[in-house]
Protein backbone atom coordinates (compact mmCIF):
# COMPACT_ATOMS: atom_id res chain seq x y z
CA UNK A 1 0.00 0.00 0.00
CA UNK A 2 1.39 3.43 -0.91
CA UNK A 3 1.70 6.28 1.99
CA UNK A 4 -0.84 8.04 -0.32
CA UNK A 5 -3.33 5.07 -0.59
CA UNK A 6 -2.74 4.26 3.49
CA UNK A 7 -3.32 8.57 4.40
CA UNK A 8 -6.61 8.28 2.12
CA UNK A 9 -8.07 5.35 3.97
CA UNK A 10 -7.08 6.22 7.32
CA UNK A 11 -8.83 9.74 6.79
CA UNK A 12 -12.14 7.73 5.16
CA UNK A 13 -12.53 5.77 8.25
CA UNK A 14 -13.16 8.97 10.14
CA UNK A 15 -9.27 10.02 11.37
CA UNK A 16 -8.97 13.60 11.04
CA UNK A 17 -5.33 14.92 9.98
CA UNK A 18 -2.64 16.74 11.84
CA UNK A 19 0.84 17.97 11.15
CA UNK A 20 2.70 15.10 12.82
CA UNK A 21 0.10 12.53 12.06
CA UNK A 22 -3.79 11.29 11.84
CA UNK A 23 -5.84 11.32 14.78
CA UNK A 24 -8.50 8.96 15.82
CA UNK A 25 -9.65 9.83 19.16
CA UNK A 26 -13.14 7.78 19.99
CA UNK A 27 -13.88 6.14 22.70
CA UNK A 28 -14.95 2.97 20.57
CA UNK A 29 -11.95 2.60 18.84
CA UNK A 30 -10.77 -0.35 20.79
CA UNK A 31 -7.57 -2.92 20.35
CA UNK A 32 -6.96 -6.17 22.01
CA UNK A 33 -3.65 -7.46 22.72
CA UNK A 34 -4.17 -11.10 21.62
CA UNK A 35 -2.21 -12.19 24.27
CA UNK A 36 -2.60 -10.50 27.48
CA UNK A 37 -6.49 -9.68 26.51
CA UNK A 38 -5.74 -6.12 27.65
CA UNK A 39 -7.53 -3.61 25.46
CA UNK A 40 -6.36 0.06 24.36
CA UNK A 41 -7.47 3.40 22.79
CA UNK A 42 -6.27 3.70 19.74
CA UNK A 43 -5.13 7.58 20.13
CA UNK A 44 -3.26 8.11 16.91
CA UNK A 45 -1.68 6.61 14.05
CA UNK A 46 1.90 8.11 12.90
CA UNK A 47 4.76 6.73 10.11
CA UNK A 48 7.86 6.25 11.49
CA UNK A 49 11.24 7.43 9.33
CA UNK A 50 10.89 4.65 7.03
CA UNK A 51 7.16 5.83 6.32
CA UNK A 52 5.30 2.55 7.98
CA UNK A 53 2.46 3.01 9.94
CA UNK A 54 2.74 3.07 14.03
CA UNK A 55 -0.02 3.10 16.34
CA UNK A 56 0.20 5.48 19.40
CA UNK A 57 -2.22 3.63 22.14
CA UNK A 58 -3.38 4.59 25.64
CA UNK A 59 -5.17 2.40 28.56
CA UNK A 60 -6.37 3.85 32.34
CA UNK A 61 -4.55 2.40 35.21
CA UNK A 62 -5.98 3.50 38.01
CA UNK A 63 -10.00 4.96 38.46
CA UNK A 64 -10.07 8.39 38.54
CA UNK A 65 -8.95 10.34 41.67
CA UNK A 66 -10.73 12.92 43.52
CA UNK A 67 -9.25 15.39 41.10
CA UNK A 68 -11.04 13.77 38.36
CA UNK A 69 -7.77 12.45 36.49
CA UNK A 70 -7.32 9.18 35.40
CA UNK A 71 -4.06 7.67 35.02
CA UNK A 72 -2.68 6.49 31.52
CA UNK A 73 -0.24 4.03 30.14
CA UNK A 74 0.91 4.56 26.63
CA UNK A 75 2.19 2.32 23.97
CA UNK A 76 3.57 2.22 20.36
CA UNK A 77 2.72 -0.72 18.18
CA UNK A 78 5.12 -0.74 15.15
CA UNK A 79 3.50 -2.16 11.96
CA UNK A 80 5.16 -5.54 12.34
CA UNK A 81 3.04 -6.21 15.41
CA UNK A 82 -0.29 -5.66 13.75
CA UNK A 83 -0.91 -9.01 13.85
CA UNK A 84 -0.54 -9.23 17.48
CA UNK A 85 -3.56 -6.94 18.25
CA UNK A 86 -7.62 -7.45 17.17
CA UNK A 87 -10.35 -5.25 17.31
CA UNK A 88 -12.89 -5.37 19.96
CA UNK A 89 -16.38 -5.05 18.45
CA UNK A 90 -19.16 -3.63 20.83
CA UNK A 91 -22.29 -5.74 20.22
């Protein structure tokens, strides 16, 4: 897939562009590790310097505190660990 073809598809699933990258903040756009079973938001999706696709991911830690924040845990999920990761569908 060309960057071109990838940037296009990304943006006609609903990501909205930015300088450094494509956006897709929803709360229903959920990952599953396949292995662990622990699921992420997937925050935004960035090429790396050899113009591949990386995921940036987030998942709360801890409930939110009396301040209201919730604590996040961020990850990066290169394009060569796709496969390791599946959607979760809300039925």
């Amino acid at each position: 897939m060309t960057s071109k073809l990838f940037i296009e598809s990304l943006l006609a699933l609903g990501g909205k562009k930015k300088k450094d990258g494509i956006d897709f903040l929803s709360s229903s756009l959920l990952i599953r590790d396949k292995a662990s079973r622990v699921e992420y938001t997937v925050g935004k999706i960035v090429t790396d310097e050899n113009g591949k696709p990386v995921v940036l991911c987030y998942r709360y830690y801890m409930p939110k505190g009396s301040n209201g924040d919730a604590k996040k845990v961020f990850i990066r999920i290169p394009s060569e660990d796709f496969t390791k990761y599946e959607p979760v569908w809300d039925l």
